[in-house]
Protein backbone atom coordinates (compact mmCIF):
# COMPACT_ATOMS: atom_id res chain seq x y z
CA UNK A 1 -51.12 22.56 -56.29
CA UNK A 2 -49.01 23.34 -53.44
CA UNK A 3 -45.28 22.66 -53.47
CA UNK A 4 -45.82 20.20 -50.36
CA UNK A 5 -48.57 18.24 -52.49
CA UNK A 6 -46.46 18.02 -55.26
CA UNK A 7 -43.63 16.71 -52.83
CA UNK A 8 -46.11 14.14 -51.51
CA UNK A 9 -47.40 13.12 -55.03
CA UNK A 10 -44.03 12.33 -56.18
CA UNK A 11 -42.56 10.20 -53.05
CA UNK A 12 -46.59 8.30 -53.44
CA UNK A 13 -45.73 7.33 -56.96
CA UNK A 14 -42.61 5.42 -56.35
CA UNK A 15 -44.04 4.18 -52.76
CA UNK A 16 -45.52 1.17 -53.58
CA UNK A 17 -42.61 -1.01 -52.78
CA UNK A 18 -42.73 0.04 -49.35
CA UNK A 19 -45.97 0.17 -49.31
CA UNK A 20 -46.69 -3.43 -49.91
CA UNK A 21 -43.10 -4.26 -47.80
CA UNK A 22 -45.59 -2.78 -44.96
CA UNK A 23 -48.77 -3.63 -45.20
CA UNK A 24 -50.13 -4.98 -42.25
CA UNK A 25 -47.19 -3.90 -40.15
CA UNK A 26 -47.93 -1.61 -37.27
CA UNK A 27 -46.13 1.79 -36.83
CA UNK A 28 -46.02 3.50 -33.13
CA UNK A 29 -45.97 7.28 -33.97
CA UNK A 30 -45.05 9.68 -31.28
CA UNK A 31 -46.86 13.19 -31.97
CA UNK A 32 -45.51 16.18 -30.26
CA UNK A 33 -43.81 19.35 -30.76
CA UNK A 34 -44.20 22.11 -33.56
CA UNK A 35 -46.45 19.09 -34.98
CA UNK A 36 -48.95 19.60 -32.56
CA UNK A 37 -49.45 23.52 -32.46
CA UNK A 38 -49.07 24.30 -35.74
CA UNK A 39 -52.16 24.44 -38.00
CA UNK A 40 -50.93 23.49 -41.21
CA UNK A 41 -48.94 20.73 -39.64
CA UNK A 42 -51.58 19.19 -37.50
CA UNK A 43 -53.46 18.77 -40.78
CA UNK A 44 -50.52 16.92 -43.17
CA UNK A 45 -49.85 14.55 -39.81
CA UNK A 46 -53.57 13.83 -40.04
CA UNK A 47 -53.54 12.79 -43.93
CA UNK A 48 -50.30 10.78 -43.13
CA UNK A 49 -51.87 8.75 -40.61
CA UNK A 50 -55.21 8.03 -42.84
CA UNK A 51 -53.28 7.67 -45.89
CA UNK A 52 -51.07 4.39 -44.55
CA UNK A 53 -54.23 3.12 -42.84
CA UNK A 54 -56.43 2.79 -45.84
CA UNK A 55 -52.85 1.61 -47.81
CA UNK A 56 -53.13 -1.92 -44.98
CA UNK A 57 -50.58 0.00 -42.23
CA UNK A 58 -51.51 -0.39 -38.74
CA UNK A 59 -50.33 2.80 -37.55
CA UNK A 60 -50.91 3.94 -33.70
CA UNK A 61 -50.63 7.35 -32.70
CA UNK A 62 -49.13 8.27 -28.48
CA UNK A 63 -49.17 12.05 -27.97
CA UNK A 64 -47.94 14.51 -25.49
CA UNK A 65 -49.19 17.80 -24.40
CA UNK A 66 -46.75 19.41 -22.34
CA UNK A 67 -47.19 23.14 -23.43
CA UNK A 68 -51.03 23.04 -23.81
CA UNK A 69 -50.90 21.96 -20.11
CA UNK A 70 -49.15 24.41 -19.43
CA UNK A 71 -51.39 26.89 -20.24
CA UNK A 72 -54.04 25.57 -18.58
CA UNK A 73 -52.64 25.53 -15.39
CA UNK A 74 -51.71 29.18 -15.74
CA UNK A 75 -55.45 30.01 -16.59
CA UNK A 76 -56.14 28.78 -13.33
CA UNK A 77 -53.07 30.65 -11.86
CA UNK A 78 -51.54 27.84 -11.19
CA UNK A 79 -47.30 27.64 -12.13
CA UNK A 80 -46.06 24.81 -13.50
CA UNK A 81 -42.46 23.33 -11.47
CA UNK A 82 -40.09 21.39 -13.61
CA UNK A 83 -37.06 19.06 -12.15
CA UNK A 84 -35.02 17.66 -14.65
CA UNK A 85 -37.16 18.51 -17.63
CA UNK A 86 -40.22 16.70 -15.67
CA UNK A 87 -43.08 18.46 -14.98
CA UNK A 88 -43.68 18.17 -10.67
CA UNK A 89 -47.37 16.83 -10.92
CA UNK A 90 -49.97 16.97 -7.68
CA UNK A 91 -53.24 15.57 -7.26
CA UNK A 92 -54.65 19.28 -8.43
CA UNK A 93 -52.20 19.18 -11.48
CA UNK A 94 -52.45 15.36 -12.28
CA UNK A 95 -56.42 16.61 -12.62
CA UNK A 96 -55.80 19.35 -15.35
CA UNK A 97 -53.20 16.33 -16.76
CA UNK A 98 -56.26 14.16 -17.52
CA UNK A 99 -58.73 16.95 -18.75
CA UNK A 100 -56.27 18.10 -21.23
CA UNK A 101 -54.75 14.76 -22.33
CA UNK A 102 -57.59 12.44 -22.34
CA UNK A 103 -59.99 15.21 -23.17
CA UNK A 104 -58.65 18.18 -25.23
CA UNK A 105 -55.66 17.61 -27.22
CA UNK A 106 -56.79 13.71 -27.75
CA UNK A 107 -60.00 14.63 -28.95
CA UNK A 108 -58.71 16.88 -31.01
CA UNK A 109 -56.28 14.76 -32.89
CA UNK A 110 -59.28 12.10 -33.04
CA UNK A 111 -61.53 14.35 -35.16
CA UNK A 112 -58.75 15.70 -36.73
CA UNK A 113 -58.40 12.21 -38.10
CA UNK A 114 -62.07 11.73 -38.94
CA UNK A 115 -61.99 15.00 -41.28
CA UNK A 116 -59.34 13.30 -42.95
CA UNK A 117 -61.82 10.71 -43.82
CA UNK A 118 -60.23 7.82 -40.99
CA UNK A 119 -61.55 6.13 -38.60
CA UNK A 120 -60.13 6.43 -35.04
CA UNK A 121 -60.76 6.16 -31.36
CA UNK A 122 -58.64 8.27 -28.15
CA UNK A 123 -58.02 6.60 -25.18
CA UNK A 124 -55.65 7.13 -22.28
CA UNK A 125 -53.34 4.09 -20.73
CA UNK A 126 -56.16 3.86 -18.04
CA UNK A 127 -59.00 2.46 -20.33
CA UNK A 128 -58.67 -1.42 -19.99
CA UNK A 129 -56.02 -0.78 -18.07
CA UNK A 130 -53.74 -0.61 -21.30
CA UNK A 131 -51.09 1.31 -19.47
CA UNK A 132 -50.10 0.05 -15.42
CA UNK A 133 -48.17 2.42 -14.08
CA UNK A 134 -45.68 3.24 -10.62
CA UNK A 135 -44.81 5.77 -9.61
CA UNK A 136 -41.38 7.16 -10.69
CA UNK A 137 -38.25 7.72 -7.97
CA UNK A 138 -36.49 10.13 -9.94
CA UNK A 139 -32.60 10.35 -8.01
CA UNK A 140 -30.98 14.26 -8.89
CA UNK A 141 -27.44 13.61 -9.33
CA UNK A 142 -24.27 13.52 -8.01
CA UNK A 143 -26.49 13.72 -4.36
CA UNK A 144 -28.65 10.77 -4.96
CA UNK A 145 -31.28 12.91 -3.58
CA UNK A 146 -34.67 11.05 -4.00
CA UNK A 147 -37.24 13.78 -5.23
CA UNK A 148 -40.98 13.05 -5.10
CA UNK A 149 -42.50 14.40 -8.76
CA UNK A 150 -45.80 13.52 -7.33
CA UNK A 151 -47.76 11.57 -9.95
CA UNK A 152 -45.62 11.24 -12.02
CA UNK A 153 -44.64 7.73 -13.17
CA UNK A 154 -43.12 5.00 -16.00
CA UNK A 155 -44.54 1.98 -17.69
CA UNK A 156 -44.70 -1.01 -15.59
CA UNK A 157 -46.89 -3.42 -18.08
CA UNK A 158 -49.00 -2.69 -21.24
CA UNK A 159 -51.72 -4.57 -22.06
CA UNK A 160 -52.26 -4.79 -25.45
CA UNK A 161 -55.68 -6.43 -25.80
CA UNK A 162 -57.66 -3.46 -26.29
CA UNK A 163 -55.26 -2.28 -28.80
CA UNK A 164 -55.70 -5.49 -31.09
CA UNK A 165 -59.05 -5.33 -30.89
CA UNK A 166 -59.19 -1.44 -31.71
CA UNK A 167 -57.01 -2.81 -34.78
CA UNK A 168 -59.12 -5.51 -35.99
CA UNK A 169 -62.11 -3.09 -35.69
CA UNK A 170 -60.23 -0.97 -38.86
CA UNK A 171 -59.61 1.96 -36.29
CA UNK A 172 -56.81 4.15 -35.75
CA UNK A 173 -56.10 4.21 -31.83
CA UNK A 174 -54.96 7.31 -30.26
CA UNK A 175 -53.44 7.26 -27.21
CA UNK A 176 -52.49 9.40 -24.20
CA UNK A 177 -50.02 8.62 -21.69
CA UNK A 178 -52.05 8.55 -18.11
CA UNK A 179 -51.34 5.19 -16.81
CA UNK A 180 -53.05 3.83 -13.40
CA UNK A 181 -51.04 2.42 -11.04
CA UNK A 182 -51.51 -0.70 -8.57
CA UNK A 183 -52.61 2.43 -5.44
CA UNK A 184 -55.57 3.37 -7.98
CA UNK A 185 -53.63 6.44 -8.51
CA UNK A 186 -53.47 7.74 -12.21
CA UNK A 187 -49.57 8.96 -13.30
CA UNK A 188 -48.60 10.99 -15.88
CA UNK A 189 -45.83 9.39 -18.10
CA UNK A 190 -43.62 10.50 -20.46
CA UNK A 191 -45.04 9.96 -24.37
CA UNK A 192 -41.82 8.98 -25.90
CA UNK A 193 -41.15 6.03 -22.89
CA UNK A 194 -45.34 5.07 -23.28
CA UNK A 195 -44.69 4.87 -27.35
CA UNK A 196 -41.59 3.08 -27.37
CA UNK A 197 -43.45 0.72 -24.44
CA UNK A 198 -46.52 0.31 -26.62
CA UNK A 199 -44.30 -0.61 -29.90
CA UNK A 200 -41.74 -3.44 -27.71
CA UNK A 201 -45.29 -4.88 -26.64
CA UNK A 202 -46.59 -4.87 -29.79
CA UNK A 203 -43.50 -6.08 -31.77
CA UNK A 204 -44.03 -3.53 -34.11
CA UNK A 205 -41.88 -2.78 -37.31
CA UNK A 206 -41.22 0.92 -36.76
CA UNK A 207 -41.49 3.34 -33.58
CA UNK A 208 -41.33 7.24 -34.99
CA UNK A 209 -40.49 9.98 -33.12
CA UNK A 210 -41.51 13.29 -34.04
CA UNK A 211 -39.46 16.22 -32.73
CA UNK A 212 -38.61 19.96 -33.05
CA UNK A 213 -35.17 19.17 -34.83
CA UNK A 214 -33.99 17.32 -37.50
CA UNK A 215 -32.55 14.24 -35.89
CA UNK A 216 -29.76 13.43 -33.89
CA UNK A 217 -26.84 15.98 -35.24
CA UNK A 218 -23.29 15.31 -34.99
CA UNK A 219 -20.76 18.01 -33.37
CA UNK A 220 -20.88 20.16 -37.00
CA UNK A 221 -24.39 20.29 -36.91
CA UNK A 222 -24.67 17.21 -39.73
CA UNK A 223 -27.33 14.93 -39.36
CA UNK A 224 -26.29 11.32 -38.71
CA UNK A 225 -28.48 8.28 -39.45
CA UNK A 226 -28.15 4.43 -39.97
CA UNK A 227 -26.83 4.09 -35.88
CA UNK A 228 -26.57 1.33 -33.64
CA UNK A 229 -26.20 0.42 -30.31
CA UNK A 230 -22.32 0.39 -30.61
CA UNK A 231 -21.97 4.01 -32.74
CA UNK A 232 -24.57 5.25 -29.94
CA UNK A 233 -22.62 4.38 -27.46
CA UNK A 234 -19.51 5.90 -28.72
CA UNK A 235 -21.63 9.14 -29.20
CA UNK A 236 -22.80 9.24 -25.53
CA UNK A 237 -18.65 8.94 -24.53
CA UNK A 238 -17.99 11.66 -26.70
CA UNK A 239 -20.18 14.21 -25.91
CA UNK A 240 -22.12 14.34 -29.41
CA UNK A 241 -25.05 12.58 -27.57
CA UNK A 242 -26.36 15.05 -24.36
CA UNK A 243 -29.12 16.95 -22.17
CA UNK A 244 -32.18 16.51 -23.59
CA UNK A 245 -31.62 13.82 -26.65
CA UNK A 246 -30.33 11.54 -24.01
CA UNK A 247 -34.09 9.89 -22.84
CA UNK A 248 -35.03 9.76 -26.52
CA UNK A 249 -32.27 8.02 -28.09
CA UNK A 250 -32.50 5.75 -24.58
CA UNK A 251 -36.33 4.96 -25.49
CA UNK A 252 -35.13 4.48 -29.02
CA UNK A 253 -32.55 1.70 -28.32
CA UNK A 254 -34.91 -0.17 -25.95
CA UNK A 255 -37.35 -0.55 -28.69
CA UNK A 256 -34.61 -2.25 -31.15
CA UNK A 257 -33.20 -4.32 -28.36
CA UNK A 258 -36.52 -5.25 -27.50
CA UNK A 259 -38.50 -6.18 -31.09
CA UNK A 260 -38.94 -3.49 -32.77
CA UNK A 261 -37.31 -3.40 -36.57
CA UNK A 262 -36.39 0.07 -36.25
CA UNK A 263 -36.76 3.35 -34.53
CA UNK A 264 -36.58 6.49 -36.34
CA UNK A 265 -36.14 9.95 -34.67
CA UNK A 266 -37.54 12.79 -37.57
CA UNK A 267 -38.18 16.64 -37.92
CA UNK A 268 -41.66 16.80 -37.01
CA UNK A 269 -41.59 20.85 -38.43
CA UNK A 270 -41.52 18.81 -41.86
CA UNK A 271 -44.80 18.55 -43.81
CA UNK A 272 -45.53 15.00 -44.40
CA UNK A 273 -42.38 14.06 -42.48
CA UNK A 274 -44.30 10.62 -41.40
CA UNK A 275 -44.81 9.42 -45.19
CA UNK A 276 -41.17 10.66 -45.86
CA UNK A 277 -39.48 8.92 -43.32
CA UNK A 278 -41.55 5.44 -44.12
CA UNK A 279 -42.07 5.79 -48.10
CA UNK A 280 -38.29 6.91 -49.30
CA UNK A 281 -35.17 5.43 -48.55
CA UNK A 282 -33.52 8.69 -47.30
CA UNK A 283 -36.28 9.94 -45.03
CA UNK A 284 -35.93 12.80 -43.12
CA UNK A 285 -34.24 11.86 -39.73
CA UNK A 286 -32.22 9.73 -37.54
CA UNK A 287 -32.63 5.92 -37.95
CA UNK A 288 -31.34 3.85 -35.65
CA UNK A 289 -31.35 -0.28 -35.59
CA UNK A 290 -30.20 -3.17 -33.54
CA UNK A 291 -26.69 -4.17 -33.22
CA UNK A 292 -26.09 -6.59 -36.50
């Protein structure tokens, strides 16, 4: 037995607490990162998901796909143009957007699923309309230039009706973030924003974030957890909070102003890190709650 099952055997034997505290809860997970490319990884995120499915969890899984875009568009010798961290998106790219969200990397996390013995259906935030999208004015400071990313948007509504009834079905929705705005036009949308959307809509008890670092880290490197709005805040003044962490911690607040019990930022490099974060009471990341 590997040293990762044995790690996973032991947190299962004292999880029944938790799991009964969440049964029938639902649990937004965003997959991305090292999570997502690695082999043995994609595998233990796949047994995570099954596992608090058949234990009465409702989780739902929102994914990104930034890199493996990226390499399709440079099959087709095509190079990708970033602004801000956001990928500049035109009819020709939004097209290789869909094929390898909505086709490739969803599909694969779908049967990856099924040969973990779930059940589960992909979709992208066009079917049923489940995701309306605009289209997003992003302003490049201190100019308050207005750039156009193209199709590139945010959330403007979810609707979660085909969600529910994917849930009552007993299936494990998967879902990419293409949304379809009011134009007909589809826009790509950032996975953490479309998660943390889905799990305000959905009241949901838990929104996870999976990333390529252990949390949120304080000036010495240390990992800090237990935050609120107010400690955030302070964070952001100081300089501890910056760059890229800034949209993710912003999507994470939102949700716990906005319904959700708790969001929970974890090292998605971690085998099993899903399980750890929800089954143990130190988990394995950043958790962050509403202002008591």
């Amino acid at each position: 037995m590997s040293k990762s099952t044995n790690n996973i055997a032991s947190v299962l034997t004292e999880s029944l607490p938790y799991i009964q505290k969440f049964q029938g809860k639902t649990i937004v997970i965003k997959y991305g990162g090292n999570a997502m490319v690695d082999e043995a990884l994609k595998s233990s995120f796949a047994r995570d998901i099954v596992l608090m499915k058949s234990v009465g969890m409702n989780p739902i899984v929102v994914h990104g796909g930034g890199p493996q875009i990226g390499k399709i568009l440079a099959k087709i010798g095509k190079q990708s143009q970033f602004i801000n961290g956001m990928r500049v998106t035109d009819a020709e790219t939004m097209d290789v957007v869909e094929m390898v969200l909505g086709g490739l990397v969803n599909k694969e996390i779908v049967n990856l699923i099924h040969q973990h013995g779930g059940h589960s259906i992909g979709l992208t935030g066009k079917d049923g309309r489940l995701i309306s999208a605009k289209k997003l004015k992003h302003n490049i400071e201190p100019t308050s230039e207005i750039i156009d990313l193209g199709h590139v948007g945010e959330v403007d509504k979810i609707d979660t009706s085909v969600i529910n009834l994917l849930l009552k079905g007993g299936f494990i929705p998967v879902i990419a973030p293409i949304g379809v705005g009011k134009d007909g036009f589809s826009y790509n949308i950032n996975a953490d924003l479309v998660a943390g959307a889905i799990a305000q809509a959905l009241d949901a008890e838990k929104l996870i974030l999976l990333t390529n670092t252990s949390g949120l880290l304080d000036t010495n490197g240390e990992l800090l957890t237990g935050l609120d709005a107010n400690i955030i805040n302070k964070l952001i003044e100081d300089g501890t909070i910056y760059g890229g962490m800034l949209p993710k911690i912003d999507c994470a607040l939102s949700a716990v102003k906005n319904g959700v019990k708790s969001t929970h930022v974890i090292d998605g490099r971690v085998p099993h890190a899903v399980l750890l974060e929800v089954f143990t009471d130190s988990g394995v990341g950043t958790l962050i709650t509403r202002n008591e």
